[in-house]
N, C-alpha and C. Protein backbone atom coordinates (compact mmCIF):
# COMPACT_ATOMS: atom_id res chain seq x y z
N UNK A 1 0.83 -1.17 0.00
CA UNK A 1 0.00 0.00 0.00
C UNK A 1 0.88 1.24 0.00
N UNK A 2 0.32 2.05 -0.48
CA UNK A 2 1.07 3.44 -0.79
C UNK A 2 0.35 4.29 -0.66
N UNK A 3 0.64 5.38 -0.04
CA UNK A 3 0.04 6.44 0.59
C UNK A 3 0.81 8.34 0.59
N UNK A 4 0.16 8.61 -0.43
CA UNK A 4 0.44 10.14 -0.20
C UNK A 4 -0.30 11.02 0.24
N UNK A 5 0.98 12.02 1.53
CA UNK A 5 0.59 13.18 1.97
C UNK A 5 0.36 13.96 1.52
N UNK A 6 -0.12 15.16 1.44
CA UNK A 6 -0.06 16.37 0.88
C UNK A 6 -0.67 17.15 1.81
N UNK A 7 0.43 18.38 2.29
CA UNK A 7 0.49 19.18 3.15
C UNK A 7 0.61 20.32 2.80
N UNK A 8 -0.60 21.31 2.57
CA UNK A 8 -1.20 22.76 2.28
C UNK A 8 -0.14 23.84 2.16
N UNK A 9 -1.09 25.03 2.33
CA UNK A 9 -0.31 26.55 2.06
C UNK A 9 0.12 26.34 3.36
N UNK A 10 1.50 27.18 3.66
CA UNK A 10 1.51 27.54 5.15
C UNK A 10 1.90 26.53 5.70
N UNK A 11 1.83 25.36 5.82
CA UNK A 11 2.17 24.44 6.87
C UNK A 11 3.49 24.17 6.94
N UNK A 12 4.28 24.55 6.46
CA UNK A 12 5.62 24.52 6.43
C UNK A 12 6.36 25.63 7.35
N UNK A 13 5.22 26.07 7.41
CA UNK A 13 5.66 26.84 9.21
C UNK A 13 5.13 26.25 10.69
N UNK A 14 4.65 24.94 10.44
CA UNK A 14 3.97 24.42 11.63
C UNK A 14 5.65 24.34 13.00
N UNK A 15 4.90 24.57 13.93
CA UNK A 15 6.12 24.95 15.18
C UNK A 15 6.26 26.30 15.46
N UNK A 16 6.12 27.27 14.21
CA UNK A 16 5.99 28.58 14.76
C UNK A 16 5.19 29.46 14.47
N UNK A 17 4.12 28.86 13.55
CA UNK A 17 3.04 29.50 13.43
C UNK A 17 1.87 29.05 14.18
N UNK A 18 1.26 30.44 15.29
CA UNK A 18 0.18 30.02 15.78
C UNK A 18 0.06 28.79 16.78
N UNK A 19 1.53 28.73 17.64
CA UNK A 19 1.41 27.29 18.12
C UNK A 19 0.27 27.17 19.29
N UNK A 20 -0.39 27.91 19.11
CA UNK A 20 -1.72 27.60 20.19
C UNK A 20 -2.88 27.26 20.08
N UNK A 21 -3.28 27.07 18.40
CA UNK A 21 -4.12 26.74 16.99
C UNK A 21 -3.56 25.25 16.34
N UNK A 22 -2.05 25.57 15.82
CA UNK A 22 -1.69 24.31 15.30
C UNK A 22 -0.57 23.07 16.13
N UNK A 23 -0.20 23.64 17.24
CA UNK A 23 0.68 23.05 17.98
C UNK A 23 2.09 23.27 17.65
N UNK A 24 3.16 22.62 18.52
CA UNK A 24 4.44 23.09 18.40
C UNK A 24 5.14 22.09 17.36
N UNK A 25 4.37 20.95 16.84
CA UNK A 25 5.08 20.13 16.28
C UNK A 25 5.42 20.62 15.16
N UNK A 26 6.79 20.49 14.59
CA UNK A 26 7.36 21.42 13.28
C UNK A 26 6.49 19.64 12.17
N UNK A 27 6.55 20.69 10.96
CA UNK A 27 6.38 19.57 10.10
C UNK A 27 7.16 18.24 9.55
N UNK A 28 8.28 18.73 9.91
CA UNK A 28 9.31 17.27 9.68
C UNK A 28 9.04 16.57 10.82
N UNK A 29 8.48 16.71 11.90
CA UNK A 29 8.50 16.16 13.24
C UNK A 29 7.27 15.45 12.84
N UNK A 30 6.15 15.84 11.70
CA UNK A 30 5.10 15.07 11.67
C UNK A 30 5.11 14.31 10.44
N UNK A 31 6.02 14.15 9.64
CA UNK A 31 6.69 13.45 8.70
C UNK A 31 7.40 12.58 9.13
N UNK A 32 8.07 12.60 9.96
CA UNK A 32 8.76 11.66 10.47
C UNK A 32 7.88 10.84 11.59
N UNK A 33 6.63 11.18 12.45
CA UNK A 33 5.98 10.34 13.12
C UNK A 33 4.98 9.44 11.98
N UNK A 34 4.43 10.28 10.45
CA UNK A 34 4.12 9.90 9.72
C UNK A 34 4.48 8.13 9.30
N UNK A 35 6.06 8.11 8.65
CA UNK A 35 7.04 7.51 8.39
C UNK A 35 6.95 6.10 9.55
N UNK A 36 7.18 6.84 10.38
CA UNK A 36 7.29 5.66 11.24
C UNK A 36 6.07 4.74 11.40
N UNK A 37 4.51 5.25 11.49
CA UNK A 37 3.41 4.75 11.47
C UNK A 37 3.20 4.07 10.25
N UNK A 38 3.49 4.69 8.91
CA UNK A 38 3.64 3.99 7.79
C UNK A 38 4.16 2.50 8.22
N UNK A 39 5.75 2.79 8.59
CA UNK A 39 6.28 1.41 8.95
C UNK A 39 5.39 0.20 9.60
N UNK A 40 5.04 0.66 10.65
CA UNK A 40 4.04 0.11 11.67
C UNK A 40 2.76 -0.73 11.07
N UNK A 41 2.50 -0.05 10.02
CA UNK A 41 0.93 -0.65 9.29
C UNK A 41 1.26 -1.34 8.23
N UNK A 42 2.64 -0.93 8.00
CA UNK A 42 2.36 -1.90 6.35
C UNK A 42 2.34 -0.93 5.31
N UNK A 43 2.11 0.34 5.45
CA UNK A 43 2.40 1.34 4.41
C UNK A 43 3.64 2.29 4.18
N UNK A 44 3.90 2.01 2.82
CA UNK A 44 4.71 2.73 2.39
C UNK A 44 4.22 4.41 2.20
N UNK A 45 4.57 5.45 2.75
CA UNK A 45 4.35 6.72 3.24
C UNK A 45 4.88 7.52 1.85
N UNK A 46 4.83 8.67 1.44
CA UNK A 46 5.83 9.90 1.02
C UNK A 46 4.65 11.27 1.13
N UNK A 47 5.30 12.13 1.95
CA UNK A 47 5.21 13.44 2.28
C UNK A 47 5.76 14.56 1.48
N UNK A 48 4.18 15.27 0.70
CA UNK A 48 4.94 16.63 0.13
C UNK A 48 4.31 18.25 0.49
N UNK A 49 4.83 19.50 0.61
CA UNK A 49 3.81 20.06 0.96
C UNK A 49 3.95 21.30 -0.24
N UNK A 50 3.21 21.70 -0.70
CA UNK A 50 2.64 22.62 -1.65
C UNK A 50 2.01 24.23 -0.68
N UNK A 51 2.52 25.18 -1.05
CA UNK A 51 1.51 26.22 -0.81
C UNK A 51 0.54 27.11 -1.84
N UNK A 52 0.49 26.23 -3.31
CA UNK A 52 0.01 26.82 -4.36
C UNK A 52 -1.05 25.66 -4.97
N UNK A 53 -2.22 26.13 -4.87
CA UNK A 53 -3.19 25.29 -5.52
C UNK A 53 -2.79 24.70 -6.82
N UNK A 54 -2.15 24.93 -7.49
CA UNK A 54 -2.26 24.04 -8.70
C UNK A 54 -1.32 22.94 -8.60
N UNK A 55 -0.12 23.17 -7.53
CA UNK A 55 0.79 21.61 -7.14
C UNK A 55 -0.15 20.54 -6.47
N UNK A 56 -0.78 21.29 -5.70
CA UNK A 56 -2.03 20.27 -5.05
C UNK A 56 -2.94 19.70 -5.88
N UNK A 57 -3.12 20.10 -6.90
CA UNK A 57 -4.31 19.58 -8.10
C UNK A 57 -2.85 18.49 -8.46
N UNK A 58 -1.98 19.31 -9.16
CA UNK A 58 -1.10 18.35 -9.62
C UNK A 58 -0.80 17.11 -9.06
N UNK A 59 -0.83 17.04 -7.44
CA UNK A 59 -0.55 16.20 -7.07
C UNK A 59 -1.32 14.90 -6.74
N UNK A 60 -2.50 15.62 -6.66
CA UNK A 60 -3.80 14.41 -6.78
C UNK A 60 -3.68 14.17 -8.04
N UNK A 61 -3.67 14.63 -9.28
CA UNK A 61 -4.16 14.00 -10.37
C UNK A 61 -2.68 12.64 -10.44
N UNK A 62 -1.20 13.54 -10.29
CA UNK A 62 -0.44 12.62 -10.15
C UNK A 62 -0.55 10.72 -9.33
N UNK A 63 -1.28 11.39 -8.43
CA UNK A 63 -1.44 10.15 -7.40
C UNK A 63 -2.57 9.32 -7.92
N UNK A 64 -3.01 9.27 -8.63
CA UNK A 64 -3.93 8.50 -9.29
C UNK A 64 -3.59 6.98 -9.77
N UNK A 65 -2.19 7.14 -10.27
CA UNK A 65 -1.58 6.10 -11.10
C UNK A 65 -0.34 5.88 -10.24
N UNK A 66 -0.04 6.40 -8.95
CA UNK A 66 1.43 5.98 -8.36
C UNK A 66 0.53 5.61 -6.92
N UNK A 67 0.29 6.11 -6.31
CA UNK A 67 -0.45 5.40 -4.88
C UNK A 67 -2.23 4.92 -4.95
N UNK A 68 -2.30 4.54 -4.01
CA UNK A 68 -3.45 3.80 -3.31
C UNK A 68 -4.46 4.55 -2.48
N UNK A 69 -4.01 5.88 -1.76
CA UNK A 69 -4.93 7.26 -1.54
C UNK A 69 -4.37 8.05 -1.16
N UNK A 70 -4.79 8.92 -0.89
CA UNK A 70 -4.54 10.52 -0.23
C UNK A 70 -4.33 10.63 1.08
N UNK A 71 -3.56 11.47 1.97
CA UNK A 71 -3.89 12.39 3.06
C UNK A 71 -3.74 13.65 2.93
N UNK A 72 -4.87 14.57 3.04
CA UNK A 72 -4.82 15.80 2.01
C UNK A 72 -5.04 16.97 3.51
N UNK A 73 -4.37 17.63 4.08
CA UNK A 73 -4.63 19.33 4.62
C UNK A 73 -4.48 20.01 3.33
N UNK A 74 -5.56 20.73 2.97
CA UNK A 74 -5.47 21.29 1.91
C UNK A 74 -5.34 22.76 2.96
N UNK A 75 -5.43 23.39 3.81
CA UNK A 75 -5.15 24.34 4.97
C UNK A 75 -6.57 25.02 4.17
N UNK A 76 -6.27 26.05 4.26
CA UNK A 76 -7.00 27.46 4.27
C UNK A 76 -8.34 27.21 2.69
N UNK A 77 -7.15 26.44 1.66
CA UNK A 77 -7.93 26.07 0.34
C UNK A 77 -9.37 24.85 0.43
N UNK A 78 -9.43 24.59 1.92
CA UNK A 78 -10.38 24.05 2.01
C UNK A 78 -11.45 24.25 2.16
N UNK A 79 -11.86 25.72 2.53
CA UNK A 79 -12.86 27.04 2.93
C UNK A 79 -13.25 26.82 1.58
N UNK A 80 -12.46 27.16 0.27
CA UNK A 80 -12.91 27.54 -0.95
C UNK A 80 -12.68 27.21 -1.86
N UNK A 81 -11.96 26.29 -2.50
CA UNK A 81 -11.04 25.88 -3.30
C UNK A 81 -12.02 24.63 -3.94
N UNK A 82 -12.90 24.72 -5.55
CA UNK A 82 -13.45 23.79 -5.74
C UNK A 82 -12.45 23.53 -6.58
N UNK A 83 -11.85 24.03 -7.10
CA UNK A 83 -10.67 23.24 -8.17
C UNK A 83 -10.07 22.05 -7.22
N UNK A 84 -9.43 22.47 -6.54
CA UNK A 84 -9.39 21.26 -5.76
C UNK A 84 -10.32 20.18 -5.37
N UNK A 85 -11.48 20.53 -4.77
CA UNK A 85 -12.50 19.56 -4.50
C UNK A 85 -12.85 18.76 -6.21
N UNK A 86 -13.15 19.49 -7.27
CA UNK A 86 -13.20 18.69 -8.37
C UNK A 86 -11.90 17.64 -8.65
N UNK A 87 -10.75 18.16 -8.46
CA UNK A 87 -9.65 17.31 -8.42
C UNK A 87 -9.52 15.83 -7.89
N UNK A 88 -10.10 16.33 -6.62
CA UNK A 88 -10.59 15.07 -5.81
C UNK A 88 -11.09 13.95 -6.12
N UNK A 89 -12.47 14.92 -6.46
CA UNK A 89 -13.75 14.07 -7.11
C UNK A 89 -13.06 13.00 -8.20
N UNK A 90 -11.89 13.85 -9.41
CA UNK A 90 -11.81 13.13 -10.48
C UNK A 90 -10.95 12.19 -10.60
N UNK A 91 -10.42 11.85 -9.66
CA UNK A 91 -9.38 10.56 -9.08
C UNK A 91 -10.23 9.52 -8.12
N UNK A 92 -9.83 8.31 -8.53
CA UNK A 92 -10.27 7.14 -8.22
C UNK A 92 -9.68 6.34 -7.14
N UNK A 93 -9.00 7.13 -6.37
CA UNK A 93 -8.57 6.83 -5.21
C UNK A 93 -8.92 7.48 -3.95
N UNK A 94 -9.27 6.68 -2.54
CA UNK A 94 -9.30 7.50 -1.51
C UNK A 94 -8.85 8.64 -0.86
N UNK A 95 -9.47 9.72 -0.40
CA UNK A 95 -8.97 10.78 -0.24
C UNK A 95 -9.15 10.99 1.02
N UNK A 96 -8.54 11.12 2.09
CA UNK A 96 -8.85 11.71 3.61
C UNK A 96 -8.66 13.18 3.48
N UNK A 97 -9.59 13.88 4.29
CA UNK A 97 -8.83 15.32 4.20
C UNK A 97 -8.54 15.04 6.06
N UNK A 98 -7.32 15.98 6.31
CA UNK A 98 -7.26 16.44 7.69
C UNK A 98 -6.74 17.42 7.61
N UNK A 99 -7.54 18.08 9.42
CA UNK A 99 -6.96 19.68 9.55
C UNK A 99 -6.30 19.15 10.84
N UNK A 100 -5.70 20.13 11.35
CA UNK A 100 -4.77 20.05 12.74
C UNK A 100 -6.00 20.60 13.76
N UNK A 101 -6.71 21.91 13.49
CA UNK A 101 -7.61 22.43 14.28
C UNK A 101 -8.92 21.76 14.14
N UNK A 102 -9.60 22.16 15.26
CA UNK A 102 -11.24 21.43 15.04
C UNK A 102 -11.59 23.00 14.37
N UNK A 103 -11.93 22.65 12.71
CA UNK A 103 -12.80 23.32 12.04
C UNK A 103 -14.40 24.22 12.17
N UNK A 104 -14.85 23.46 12.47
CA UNK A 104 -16.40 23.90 13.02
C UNK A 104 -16.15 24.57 14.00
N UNK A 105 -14.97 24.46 14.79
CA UNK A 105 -15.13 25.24 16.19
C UNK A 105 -14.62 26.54 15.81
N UNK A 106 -14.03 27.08 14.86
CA UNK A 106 -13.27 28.11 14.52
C UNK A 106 -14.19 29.31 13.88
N UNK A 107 -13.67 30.46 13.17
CA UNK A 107 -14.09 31.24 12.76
C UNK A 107 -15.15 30.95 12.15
N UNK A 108 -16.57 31.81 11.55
CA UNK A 108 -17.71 31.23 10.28
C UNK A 108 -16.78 30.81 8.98
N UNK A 109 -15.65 31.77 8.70
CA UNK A 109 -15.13 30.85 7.30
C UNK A 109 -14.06 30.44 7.04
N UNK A 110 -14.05 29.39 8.66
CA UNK A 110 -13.49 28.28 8.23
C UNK A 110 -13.98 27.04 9.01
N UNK A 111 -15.61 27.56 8.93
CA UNK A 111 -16.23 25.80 9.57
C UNK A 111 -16.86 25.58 8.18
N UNK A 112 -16.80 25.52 7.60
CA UNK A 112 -17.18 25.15 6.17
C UNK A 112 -16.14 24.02 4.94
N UNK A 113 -16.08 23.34 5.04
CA UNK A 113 -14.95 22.68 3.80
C UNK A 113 -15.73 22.34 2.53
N UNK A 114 -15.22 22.94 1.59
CA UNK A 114 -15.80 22.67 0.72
C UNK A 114 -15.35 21.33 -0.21
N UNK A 115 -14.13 21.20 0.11
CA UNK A 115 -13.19 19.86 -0.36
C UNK A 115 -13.52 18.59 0.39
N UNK A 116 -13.93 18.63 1.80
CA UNK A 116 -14.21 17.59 2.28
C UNK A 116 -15.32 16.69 1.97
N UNK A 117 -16.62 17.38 0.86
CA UNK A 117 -17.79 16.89 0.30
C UNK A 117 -17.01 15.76 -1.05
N UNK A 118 -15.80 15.74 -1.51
CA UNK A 118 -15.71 15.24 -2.52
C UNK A 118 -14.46 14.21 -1.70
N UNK A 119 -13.95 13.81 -0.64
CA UNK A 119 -13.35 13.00 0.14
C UNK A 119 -14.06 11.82 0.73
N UNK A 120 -13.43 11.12 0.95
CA UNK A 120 -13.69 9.68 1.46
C UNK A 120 -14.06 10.19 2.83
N UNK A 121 -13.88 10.98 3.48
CA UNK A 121 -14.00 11.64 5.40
C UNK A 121 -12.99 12.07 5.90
N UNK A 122 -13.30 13.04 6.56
CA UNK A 122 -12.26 14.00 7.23
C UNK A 122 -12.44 13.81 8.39
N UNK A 123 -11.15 14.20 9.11
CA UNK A 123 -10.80 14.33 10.21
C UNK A 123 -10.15 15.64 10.98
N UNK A 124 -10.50 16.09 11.96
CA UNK A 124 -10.05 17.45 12.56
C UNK A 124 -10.09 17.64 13.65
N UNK A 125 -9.09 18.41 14.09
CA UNK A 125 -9.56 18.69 15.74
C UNK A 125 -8.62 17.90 16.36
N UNK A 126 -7.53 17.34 16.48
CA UNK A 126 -6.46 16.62 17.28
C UNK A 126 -5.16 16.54 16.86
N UNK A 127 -5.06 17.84 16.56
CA UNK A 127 -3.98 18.08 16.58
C UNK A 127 -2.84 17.45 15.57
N UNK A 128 -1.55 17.03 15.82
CA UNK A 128 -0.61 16.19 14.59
C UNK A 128 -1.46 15.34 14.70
N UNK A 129 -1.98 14.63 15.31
CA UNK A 129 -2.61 13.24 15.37
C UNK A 129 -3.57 12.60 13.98
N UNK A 130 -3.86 14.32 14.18
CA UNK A 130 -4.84 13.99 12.37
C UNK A 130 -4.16 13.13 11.75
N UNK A 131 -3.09 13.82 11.46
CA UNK A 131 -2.52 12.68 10.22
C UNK A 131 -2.33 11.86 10.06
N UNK A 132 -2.15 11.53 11.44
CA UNK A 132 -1.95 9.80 11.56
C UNK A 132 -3.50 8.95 11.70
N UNK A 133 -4.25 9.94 12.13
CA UNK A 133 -5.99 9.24 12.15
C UNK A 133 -6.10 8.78 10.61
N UNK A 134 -5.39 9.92 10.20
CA UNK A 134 -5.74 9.84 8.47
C UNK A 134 -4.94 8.60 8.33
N UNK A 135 -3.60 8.18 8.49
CA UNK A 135 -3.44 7.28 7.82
C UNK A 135 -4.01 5.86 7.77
N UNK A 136 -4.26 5.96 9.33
CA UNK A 136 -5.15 4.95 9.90
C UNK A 136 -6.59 4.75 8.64
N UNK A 137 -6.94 5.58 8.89
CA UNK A 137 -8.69 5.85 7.82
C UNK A 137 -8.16 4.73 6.51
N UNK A 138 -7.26 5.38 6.06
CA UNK A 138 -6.76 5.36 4.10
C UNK A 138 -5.82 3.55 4.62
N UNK A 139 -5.68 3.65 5.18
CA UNK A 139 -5.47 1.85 5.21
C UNK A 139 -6.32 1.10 5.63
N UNK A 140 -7.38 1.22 6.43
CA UNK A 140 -8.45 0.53 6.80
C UNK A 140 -9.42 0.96 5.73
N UNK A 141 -9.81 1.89 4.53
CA UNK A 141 -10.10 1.94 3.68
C UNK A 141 -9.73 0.99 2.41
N UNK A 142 -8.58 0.88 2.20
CA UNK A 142 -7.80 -0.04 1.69
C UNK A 142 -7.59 -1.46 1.67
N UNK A 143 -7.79 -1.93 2.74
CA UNK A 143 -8.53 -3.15 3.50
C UNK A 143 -9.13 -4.17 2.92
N UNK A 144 -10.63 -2.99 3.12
CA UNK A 144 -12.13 -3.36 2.60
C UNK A 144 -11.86 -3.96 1.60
């Protein structure tokens, strides 16, 4: 099984942005707990992060024909971003979305995802852990 990350605008400042919203964990710190959980399950992992919508399209459409599903923080592009959500839609592989924050609990526009309607189910609200909920999801998806 094979499994790609894809990690949003911005998150490549995780550790010093906002660590009271996204936590202190830097993003290699969650690439590398990533990695290791990969190990753990049986999945082969690779982590990339994009802060420009069209690498993120690129990268789903890419993942179509090289992995088995998604773990997608699309960050902020998840409020609004249907290019992305169509992207989603048009790949035949599982898609998790996760956020680091609980969504709904946050500002009016950003309890809304508009990307998460065209995903397999999202996850939010726990912090790095998402990602690893996610990977959990996209291999027990995989499973079935």
């Amino acid at each position: 099984m094979r499994v790609l990350v894809i990690h949003g605008p911005n998150l490549n400042l995780l550790g010093e942005r906002q660590p009271e919203i996204y936590g202190t964990q830097s993003l290699a710190e969650i690439d590398a707990a990533l990695m290791q959980a990969g190990k753990e399950l049986g999945v082969e992992v690779r982590s990339v992060q994009m802060s420009g919508e069209g690498g993120i399209i690129d990268h789903l459409h890419a993942a179509r024909n090289e992995y088995d599903a998604v773990v997608l923080n699309p960050g902020a592009y998840a409020h609004y971003s249907y290019a992305i959500a169509d992207a989603i839609a048009s790949i035949r592989i599982p898609v998790i979305e996760v956020h680091l924050s609980n969504i709904a609990g946050r500002e009016a526009h950003r309890r809304v995802s508009v990307t998460a309607a065209a995903c397999a189910g999202s996850i939010s609200g726990f912090g790095a852990r998402s990602y690893l909920l996610g990977l959990r999801a996209a291999r027990e998806l995989l499973e079935k």
